[in-house]
C-alpha atoms as a PDB file:
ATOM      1  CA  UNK A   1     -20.852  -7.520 -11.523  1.00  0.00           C
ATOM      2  CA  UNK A   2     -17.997  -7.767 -14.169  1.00  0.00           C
ATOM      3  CA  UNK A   3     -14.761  -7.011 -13.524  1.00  0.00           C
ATOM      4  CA  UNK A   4     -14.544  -4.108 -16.169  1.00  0.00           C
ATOM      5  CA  UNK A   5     -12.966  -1.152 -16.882  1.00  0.00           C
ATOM      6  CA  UNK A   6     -13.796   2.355 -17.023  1.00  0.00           C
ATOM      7  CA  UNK A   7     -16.906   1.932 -14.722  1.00  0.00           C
ATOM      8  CA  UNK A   8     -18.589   5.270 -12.942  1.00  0.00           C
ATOM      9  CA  UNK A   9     -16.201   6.877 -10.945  1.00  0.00           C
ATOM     10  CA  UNK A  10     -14.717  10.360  -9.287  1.00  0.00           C
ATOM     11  CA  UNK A  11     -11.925  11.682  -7.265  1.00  0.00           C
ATOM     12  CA  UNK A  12     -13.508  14.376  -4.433  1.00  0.00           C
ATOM     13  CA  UNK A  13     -11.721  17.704  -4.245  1.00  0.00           C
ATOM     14  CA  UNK A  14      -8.354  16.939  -6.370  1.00  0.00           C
ATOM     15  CA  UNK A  15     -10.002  16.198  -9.907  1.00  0.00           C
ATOM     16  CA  UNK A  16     -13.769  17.240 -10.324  1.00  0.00           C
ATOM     17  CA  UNK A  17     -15.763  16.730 -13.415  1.00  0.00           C
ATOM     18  CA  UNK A  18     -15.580  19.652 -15.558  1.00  0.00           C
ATOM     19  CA  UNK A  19     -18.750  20.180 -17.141  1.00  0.00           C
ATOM     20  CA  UNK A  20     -19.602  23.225 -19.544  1.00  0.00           C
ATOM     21  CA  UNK A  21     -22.487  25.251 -18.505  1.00  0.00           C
ATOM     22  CA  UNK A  22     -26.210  23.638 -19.850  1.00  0.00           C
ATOM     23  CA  UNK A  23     -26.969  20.336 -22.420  1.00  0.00           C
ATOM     24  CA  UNK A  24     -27.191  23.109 -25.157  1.00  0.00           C
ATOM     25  CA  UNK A  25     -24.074  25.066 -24.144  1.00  0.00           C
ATOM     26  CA  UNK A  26     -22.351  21.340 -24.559  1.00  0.00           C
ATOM     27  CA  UNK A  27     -23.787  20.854 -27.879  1.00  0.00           C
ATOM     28  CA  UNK A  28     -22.105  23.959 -29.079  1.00  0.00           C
ATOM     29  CA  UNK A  29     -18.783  24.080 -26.921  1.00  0.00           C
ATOM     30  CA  UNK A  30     -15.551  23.537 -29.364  1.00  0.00           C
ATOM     31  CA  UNK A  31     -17.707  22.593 -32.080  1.00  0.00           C
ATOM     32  CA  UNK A  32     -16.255  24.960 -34.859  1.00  0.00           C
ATOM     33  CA  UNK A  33     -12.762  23.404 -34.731  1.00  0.00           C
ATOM     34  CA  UNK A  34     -10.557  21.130 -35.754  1.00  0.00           C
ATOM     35  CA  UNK A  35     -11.153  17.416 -34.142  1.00  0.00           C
ATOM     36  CA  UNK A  36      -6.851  17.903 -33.887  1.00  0.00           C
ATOM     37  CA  UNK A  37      -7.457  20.898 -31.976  1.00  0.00           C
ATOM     38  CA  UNK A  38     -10.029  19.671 -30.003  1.00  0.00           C
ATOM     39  CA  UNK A  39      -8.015  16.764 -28.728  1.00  0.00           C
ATOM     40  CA  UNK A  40      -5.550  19.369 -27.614  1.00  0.00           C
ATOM     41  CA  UNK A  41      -7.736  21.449 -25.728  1.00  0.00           C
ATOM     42  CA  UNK A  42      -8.982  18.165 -23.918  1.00  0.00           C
ATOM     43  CA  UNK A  43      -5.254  17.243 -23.124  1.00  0.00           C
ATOM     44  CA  UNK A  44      -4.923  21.326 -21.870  1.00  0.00           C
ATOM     45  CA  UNK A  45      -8.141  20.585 -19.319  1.00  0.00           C
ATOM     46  CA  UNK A  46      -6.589  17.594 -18.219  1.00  0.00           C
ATOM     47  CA  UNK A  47      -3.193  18.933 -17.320  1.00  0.00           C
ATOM     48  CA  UNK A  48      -4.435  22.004 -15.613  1.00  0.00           C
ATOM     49  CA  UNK A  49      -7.002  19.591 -13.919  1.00  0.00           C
ATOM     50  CA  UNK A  50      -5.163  16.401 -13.071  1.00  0.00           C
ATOM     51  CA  UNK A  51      -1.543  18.485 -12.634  1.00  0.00           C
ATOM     52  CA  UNK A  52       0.399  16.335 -15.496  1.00  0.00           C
ATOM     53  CA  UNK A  53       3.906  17.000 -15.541  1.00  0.00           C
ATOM     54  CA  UNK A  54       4.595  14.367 -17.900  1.00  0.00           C
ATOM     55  CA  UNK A  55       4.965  15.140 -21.127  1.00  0.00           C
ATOM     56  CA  UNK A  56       4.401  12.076 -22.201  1.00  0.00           C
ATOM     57  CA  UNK A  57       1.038  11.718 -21.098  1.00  0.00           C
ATOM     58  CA  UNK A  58       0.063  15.342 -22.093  1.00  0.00           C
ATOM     59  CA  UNK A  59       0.908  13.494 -25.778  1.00  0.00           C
ATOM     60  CA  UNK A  60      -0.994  10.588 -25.008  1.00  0.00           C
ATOM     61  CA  UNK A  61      -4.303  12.355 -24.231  1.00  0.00           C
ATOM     62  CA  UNK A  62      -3.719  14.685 -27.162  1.00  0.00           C
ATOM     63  CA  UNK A  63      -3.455  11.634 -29.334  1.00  0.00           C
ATOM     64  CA  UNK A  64      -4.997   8.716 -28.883  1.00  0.00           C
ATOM     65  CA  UNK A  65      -8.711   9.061 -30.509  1.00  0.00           C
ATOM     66  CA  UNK A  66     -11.649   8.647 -27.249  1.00  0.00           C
ATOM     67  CA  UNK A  67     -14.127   8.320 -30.273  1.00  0.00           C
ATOM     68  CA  UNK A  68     -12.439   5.183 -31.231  1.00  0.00           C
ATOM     69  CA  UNK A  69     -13.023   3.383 -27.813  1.00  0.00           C
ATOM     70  CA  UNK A  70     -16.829   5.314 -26.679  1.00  0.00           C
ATOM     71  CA  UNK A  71     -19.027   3.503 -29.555  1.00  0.00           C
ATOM     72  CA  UNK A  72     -21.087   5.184 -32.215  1.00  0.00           C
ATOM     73  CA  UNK A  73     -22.525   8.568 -31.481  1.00  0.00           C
ATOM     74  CA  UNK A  74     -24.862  10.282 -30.051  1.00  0.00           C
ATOM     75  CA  UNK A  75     -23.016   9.294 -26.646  1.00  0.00           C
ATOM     76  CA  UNK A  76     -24.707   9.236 -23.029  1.00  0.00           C
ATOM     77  CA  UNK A  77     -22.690  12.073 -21.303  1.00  0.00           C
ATOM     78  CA  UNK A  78     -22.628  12.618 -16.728  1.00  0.00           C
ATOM     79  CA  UNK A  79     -23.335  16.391 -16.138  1.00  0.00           C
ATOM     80  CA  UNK A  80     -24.314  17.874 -12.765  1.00  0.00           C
ATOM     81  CA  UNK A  81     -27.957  16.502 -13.288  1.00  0.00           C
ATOM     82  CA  UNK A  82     -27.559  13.074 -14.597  1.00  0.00           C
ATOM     83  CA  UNK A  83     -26.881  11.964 -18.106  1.00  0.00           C
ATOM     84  CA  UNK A  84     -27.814  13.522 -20.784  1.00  0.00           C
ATOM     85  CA  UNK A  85     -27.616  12.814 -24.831  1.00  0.00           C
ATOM     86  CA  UNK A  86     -25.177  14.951 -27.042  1.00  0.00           C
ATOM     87  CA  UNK A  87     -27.454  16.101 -29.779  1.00  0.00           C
ATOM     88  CA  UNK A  88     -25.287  14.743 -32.693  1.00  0.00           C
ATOM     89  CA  UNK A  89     -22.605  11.849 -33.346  1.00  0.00           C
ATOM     90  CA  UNK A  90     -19.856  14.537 -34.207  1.00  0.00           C
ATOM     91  CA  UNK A  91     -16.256  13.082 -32.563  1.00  0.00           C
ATOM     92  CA  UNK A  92     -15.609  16.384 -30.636  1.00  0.00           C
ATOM     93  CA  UNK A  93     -17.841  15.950 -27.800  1.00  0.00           C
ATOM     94  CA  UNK A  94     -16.248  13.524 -26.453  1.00  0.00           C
ATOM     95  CA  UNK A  95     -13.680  15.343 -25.802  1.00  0.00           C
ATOM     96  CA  UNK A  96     -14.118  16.837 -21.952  1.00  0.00           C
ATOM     97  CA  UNK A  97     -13.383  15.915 -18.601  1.00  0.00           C
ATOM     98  CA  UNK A  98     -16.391  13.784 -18.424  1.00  0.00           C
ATOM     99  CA  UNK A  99     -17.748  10.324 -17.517  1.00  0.00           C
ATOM    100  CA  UNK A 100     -19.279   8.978 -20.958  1.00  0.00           C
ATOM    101  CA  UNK A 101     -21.549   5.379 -20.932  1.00  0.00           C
ATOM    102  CA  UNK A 102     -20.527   2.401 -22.074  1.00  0.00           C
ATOM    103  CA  UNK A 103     -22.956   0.813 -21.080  1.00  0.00           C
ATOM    104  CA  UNK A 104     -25.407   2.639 -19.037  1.00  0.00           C
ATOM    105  CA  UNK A 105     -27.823  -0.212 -17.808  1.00  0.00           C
ATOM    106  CA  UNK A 106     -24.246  -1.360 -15.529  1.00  0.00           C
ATOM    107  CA  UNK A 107     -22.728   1.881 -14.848  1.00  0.00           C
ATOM    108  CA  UNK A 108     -19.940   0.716 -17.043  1.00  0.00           C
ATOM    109  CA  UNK A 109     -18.760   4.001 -18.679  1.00  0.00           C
ATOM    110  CA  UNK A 110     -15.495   5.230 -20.309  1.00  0.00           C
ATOM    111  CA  UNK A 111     -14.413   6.856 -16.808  1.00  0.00           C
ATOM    112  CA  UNK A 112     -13.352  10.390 -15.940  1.00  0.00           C
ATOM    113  CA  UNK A 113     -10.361  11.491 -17.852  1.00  0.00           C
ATOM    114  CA  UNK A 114      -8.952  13.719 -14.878  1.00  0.00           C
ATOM    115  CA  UNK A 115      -8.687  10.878 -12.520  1.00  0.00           C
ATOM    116  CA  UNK A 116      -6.916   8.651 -14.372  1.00  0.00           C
ATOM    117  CA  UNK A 117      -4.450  11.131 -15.822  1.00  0.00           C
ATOM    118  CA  UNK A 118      -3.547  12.454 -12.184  1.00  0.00           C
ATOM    119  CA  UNK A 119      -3.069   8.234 -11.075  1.00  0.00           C
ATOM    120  CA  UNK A 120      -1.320   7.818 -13.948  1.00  0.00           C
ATOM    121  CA  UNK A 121       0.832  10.690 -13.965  1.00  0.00           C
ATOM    122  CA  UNK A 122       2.115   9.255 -10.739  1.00  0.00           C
ATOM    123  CA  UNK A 123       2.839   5.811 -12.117  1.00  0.00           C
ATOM    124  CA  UNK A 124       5.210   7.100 -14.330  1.00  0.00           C
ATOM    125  CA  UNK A 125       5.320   4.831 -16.669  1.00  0.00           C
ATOM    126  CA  UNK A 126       8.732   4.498 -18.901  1.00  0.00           C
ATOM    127  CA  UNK A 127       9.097   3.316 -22.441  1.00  0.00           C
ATOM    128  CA  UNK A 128       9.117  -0.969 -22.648  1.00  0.00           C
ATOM    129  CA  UNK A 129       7.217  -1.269 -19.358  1.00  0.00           C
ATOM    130  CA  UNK A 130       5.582  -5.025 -19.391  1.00  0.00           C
ATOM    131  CA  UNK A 131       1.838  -3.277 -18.090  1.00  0.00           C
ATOM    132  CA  UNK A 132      -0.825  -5.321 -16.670  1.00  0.00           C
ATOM    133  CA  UNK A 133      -4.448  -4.067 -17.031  1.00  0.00           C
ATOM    134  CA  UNK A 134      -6.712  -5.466 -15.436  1.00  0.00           C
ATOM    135  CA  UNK A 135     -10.845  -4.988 -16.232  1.00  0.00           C
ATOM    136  CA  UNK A 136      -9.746  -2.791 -19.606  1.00  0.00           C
ATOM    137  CA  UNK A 137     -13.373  -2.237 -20.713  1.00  0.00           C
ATOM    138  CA  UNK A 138     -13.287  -1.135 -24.141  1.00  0.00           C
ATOM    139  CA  UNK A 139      -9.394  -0.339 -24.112  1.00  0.00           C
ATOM    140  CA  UNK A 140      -9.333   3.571 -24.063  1.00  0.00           C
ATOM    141  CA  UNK A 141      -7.081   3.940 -20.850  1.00  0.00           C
ATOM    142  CA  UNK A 142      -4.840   0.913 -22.608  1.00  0.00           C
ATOM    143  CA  UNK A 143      -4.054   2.890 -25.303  1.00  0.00           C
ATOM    144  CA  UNK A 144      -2.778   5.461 -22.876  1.00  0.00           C
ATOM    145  CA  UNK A 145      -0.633   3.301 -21.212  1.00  0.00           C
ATOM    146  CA  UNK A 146       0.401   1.617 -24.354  1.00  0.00           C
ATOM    147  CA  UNK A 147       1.312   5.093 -25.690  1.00  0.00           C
ATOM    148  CA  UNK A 148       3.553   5.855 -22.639  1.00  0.00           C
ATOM    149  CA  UNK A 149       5.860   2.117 -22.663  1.00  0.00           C
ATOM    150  CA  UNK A 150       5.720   2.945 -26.322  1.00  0.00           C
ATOM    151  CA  UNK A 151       6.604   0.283 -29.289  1.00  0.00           C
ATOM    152  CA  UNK A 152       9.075  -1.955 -27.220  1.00  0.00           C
ATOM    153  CA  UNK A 153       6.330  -1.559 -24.553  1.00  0.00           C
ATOM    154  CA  UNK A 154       4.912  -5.135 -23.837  1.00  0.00           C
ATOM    155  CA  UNK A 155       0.948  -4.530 -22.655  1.00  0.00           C
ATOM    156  CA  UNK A 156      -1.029  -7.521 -21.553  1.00  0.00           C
ATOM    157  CA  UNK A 157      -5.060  -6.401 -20.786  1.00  0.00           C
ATOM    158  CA  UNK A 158      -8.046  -8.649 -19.615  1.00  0.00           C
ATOM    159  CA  UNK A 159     -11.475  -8.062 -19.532  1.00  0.00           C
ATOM    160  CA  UNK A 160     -14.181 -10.361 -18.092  1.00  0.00           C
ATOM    161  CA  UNK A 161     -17.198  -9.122 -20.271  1.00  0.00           C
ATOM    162  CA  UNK A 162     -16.773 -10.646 -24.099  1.00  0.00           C
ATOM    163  CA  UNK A 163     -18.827  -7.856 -25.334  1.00  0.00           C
ATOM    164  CA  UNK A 164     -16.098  -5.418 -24.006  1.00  0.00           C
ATOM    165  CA  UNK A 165     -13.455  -7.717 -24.668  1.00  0.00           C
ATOM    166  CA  UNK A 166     -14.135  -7.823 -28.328  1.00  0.00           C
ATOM    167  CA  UNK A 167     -14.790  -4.350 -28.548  1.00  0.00           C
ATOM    168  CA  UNK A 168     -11.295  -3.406 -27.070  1.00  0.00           C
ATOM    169  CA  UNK A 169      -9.727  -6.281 -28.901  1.00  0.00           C
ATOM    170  CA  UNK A 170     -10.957  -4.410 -32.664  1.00  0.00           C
ATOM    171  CA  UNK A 171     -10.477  -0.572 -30.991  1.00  0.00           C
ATOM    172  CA  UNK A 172      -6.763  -1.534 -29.565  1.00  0.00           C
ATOM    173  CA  UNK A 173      -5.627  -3.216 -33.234  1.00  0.00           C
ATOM    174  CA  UNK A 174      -3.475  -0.174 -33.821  1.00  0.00           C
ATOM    175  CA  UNK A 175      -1.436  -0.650 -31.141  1.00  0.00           C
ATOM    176  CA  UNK A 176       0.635  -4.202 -31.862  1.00  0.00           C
ATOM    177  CA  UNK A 177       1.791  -3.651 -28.172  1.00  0.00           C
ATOM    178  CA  UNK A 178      -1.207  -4.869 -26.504  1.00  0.00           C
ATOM    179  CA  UNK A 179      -2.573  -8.057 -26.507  1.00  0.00           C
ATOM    180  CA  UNK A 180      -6.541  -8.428 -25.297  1.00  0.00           C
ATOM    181  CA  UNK A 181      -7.789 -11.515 -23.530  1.00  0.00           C
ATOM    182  CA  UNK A 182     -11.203 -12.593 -22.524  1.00  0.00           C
ATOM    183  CA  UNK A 183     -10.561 -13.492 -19.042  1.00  0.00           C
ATOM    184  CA  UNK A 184     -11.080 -13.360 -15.380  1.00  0.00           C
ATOM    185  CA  UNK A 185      -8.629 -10.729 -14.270  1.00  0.00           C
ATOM    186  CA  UNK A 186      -8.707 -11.869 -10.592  1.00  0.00           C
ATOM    187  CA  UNK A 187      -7.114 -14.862 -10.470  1.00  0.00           C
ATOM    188  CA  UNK A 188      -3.751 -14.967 -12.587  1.00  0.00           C
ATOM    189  CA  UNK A 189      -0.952 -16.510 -12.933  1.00  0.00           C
ATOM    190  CA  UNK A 190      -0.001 -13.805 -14.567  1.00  0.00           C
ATOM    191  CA  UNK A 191       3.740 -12.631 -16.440  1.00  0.00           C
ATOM    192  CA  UNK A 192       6.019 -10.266 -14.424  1.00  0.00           C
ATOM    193  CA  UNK A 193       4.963  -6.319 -14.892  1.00  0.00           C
ATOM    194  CA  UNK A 194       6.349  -3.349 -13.784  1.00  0.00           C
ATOM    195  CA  UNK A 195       2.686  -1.709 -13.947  1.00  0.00           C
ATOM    196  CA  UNK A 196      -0.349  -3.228 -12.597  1.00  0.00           C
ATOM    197  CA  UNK A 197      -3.480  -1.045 -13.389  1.00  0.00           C
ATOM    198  CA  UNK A 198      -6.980  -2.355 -11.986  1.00  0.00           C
ATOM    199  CA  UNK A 199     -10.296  -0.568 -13.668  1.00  0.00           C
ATOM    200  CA  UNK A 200     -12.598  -1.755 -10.733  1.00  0.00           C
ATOM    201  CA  UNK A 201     -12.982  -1.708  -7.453  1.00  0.00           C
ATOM    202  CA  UNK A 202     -11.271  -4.416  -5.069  1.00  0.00           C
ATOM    203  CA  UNK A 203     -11.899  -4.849  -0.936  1.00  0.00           C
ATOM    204  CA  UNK A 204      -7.870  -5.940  -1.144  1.00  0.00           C
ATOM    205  CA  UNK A 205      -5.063  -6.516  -3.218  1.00  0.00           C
ATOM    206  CA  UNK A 206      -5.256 -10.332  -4.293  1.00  0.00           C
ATOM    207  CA  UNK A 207      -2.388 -12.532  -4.266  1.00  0.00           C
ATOM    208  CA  UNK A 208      -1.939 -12.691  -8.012  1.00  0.00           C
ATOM    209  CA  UNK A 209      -1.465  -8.909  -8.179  1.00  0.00           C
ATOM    210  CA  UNK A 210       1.132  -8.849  -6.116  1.00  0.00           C
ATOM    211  CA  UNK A 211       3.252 -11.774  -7.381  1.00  0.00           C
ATOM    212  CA  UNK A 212       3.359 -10.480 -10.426  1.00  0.00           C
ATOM    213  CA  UNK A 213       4.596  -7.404  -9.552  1.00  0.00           C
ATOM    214  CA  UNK A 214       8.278  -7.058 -10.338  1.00  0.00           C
ATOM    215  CA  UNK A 215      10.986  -5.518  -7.750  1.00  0.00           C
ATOM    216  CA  UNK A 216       9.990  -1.435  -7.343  1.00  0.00           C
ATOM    217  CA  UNK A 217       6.934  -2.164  -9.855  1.00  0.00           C
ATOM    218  CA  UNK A 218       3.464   0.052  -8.988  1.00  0.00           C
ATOM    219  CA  UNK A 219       0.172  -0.981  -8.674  1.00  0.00           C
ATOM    220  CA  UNK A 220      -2.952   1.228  -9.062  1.00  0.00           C
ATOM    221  CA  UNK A 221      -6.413  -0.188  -8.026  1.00  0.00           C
ATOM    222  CA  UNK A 222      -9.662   1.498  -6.394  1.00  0.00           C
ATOM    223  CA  UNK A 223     -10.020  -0.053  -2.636  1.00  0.00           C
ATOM    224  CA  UNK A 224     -13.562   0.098  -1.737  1.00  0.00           C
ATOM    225  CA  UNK A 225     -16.008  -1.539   0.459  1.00  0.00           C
ATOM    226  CA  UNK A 226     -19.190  -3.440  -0.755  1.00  0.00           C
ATOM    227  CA  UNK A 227     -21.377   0.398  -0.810  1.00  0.00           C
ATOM    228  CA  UNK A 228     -20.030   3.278   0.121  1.00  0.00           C
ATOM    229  CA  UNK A 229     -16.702   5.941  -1.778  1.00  0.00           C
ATOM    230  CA  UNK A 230     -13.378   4.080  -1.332  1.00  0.00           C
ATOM    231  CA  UNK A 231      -9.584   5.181  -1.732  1.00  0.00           C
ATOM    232  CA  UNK A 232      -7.405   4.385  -5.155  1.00  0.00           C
ATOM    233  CA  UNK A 233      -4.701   2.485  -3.955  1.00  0.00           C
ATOM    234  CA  UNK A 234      -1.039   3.418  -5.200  1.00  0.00           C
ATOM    235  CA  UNK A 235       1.360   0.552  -4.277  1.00  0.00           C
ATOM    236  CA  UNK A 236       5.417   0.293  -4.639  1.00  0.00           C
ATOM    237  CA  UNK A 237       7.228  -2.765  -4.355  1.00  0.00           C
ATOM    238  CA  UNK A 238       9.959  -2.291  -1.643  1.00  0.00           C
ATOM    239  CA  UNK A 239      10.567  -6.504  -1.207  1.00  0.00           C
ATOM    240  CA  UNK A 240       9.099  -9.507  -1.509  1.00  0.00           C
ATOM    241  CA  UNK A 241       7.081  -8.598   1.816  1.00  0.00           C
ATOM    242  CA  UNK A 242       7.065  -5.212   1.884  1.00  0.00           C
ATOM    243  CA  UNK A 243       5.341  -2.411  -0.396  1.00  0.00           C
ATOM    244  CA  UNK A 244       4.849   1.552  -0.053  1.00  0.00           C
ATOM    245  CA  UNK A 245       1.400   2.636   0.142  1.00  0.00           C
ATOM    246  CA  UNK A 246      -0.628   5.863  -1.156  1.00  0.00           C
ATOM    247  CA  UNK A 247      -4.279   5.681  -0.222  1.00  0.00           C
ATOM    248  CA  UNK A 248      -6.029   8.777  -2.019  1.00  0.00           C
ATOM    249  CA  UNK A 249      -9.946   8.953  -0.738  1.00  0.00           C
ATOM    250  CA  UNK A 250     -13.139   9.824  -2.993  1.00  0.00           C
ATOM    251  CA  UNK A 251     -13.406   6.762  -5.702  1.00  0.00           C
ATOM    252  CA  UNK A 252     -16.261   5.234  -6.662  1.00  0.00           C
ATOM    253  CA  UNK A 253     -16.023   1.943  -9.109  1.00  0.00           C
ATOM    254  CA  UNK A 254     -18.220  -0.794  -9.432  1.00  0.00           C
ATOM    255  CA  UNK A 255     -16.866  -4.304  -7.495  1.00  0.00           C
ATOM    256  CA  UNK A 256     -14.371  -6.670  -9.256  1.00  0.00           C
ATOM    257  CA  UNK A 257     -15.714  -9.663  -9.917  1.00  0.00           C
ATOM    258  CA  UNK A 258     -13.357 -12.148  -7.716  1.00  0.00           C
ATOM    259  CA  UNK A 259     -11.401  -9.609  -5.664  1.00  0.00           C
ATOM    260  CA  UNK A 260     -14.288  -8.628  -3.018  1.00  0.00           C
ATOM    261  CA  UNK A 261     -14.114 -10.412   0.393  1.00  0.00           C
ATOM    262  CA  UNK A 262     -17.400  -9.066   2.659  1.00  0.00           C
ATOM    263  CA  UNK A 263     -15.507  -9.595   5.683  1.00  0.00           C
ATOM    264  CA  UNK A 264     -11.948  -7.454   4.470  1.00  0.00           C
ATOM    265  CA  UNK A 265     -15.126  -4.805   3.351  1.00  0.00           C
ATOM    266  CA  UNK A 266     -16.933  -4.525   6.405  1.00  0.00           C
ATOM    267  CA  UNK A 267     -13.767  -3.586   8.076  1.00  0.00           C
ATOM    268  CA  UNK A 268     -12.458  -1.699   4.897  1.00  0.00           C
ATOM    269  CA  UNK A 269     -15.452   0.799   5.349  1.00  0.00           C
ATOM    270  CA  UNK A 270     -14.744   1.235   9.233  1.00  0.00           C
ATOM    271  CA  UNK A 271     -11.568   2.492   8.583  1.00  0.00           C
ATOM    272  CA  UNK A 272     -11.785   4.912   5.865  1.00  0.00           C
ATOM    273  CA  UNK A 273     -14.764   6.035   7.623  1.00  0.00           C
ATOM    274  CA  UNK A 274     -11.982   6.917  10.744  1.00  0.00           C
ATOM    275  CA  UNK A 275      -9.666   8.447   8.722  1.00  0.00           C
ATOM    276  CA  UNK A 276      -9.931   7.866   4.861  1.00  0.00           C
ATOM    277  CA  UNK A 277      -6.744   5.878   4.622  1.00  0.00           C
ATOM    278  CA  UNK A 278      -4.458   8.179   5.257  1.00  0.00           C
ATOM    279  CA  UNK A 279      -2.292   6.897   8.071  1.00  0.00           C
ATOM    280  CA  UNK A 280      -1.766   4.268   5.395  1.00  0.00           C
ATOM    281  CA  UNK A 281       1.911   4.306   4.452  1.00  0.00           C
ATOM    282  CA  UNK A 282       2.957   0.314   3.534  1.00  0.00           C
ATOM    283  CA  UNK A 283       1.577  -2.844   2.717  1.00  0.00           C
ATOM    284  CA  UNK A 284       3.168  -5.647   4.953  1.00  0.00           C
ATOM    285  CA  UNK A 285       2.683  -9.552   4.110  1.00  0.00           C
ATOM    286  CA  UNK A 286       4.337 -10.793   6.699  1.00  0.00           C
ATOM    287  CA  UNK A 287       2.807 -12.686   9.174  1.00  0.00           C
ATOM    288  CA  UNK A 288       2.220 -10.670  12.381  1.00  0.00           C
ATOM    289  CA  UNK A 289       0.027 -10.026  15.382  1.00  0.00           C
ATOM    290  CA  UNK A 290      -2.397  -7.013  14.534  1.00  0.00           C
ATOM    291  CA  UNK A 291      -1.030  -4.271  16.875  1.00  0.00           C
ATOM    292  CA  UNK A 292      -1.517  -0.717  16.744  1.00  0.00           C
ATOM    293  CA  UNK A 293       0.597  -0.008  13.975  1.00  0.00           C
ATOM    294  CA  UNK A 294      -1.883  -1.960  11.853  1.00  0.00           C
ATOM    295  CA  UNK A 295      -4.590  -0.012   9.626  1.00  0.00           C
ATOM    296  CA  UNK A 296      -6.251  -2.712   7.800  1.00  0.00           C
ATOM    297  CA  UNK A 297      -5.237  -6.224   8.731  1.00  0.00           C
ATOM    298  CA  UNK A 298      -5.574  -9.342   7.878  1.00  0.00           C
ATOM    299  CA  UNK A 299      -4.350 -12.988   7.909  1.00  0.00           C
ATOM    300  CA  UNK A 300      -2.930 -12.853   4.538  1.00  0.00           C
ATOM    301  CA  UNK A 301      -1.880  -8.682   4.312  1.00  0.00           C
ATOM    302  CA  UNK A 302      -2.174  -5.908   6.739  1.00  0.00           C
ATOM    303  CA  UNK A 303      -1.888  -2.013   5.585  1.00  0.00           C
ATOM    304  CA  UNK A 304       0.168  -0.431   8.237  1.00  0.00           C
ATOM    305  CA  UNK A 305       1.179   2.811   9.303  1.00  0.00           C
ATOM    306  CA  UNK A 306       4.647   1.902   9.329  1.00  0.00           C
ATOM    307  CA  UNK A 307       6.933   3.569   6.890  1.00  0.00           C
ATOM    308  CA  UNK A 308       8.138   0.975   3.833  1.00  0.00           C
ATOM    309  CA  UNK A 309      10.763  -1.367   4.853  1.00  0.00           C
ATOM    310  CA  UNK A 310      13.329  -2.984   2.074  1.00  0.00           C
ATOM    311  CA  UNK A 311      13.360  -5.994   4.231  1.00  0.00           C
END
C-alpha cells in the first residue's frame, strides 16, 4: 500500500471521534453560520478534545480551510456505523472531529483532527522549523505545520501516490513554505529537520529518519505491526545514538510502503500486546547484547527501558 498520509486512524481513550447524534442531525449541525465561525467552533472541539495549549495551533485549525484539501463535496464522513454521505457539498461539514475519505476504496482519508492536534501539540513546533513530512496525502496536516514554522518556516513533504501528490502540490500553493515532491518517503537522503512527521504506519524507525534528524529534533510516526492497533511514536534526539521515547497505544494507519520489516512486526505485536509500549522510554542505536533492559530490539535499533542518555 502507498505510503500516504492521512489514512484511517484513532487514538483509544485520549482523543475519540466526536460524532453529532444521527446522519440527519449532521446534515443540520452548525449549518446556519458563518463558514469563519464554523472553523472556530472546530478549533474549540479540538482544544477541549486533543488538550491544545498552544496557541498557535488553536490558530492553525481555526484557519487553514479542510475544504481546500478533502475534494469536492458531498464528502464520505466515519460515524459510529460506518461512513455515511453528507447530504450537500456545503464547506461546513467538514468541519468536526471526524475521519473524512480521500479515497475510500484504500482507507486513505483526511485523518482524525483530534489525534493529530494532541501529537502535534506535543511537537511544539517553533517558527522557521525545517519540517519533514513524510506520506502528506493531500497536504491538509502540512498546512498545519506550515502554519506553525510560519513564513521563514522551510517545509519539505513527499507523497508516494501522484494522484495525492498533485492534489497537495495545487491545495498547498498558498503556502510558498512547502515544497511537494512525488517520491518514496522511505528511503531519503533527506535535508536536516528539526520535525519529522510520518502519515503512515512503520514496524521501525528507518535509518533515513533518523539521520536527518537534527540535535534535540522530534519525530512523530505510528509504530504498528503488519494487522493489529499500534502506538504513535514520539522521538527526541538526545545524541547521535541516543533518543527519548514516548510510545502512546491505540493507532491505526495503513503500512508505509518501504518502512515495514515482517520480522521487527511479528515481534512489534508481541510486545505491545505485553504492555502497549509503555516501559518504552529511549531509542538506543548502539550496538549491544539484547538484555533485559531491552523492549524492542534489534540489530540495527533497540527501544529500551532505559531513561535517555546524552551520550
Amino acid at each position: 500500500m502507498a505510503n500516504s498520509a492521512q489514512t484511517a486512524c484513532t487514538i483509544r481513550d485520549n482523543a475519540p471521534i466526536i460524532f453529532i447524534g444521527t446522519c440527519d442531525s449532521w446534515n443540520s449541525a452548525r449549518m446556519d453560520i458563518s463558514l469563519e465561525a464554523a472553523r472556530n467552533f472546530y478549533a474549540q472541539d479540538l482544544r477541549s478534545a486533543a488538550r491544545i495549549t498552544s496557541p498557535a495551533l488553536f490558530a492553525a485549525f481555526a484557519s487553514v480551510p479542510r475544504e481546500r484539501f478533502v475534494g469536492p463535496g458531498p464528502w464520505r464522513i466515519l460515524g459510529p456505523d460506518g461512513f455515511f454521505t453528507t447530504d450537500n457539498a456545503d464547506p461546513r461539514h467538514v468541519y468536526h472531529n471526524v475521519l473524512i475519505a480521500l479515497d475510500e476504496a484504500k482507507s486513505i482519508n483526511n485523518g482524525q483532527p483530534s489525534m493529530w492536534a494532541r501529537f502535534f501539540d506535543q511537537l511544539a513546533v517553533e517558527p522557521g522549523n525545517h519540517i519533514l513530512h513524510l506520506g502528506c496525502g493531500t497536504g491538509y496536516y502540512t498546512a498545519i505545520l506550515a502554519e506553525l514554522a510560519g513564513p521563514q518556516g522551510k517545509i519539505a513533504t513527499i507523497e508516494i501516490d501522484p494522484n495525492l501528490a498533485e492534489r497537495a502540490h495545487v491545495a498547498l500553493a498558498p503556502w510558498p513554505q512547502v515544497t511537494v515532491l512525488h517520491a518514496d518517503g522511505s528511503t531519503g537522503p533527506f535535508d536536516p529537520a528539526d520535525v519529522i512527521v510520518a502519515s503512515a504506519a512503520a514496524t521501525h524507525p528507518p535509518p533515513s529518519w533518523l539521520a536527518a534528524l537534527n540535535p534535540g529534533g522530534k519525530l512523530l510516526f505510528p509504530l504498528a505491526p503488519e494487522t493489529g492497533a499500534g502506538a504513535m511514536a514520539l522521538l527526541t534526539r538526545k545524541s547521535a545514538n541516543n533518543f527519548a521515547a514516548q510510545l502512546s497505544y491505540g493507532t491505526l494507519f495503513i503500512p508505509f510502503t518501504g518502512a515495514c520489516d515482517p520480522t521487527i512486526a511479528a515481534q512489534l505485536a508481541e510486545a505491545l500486546s505485553s504492555d502497549q509500549g509503555k516501559p518504552a522510554r529511549s531509542l538506543r542505536l548502539d550496538p549491544h547484547d539484547k538484555d533485559d533492559t531491552c523492549w524492542l530490539h534489534s540489530e540495527i535499533f533497540c527501544f529500551s527501558n532505559r531513561e535517555p542518555s546524552r551520550t
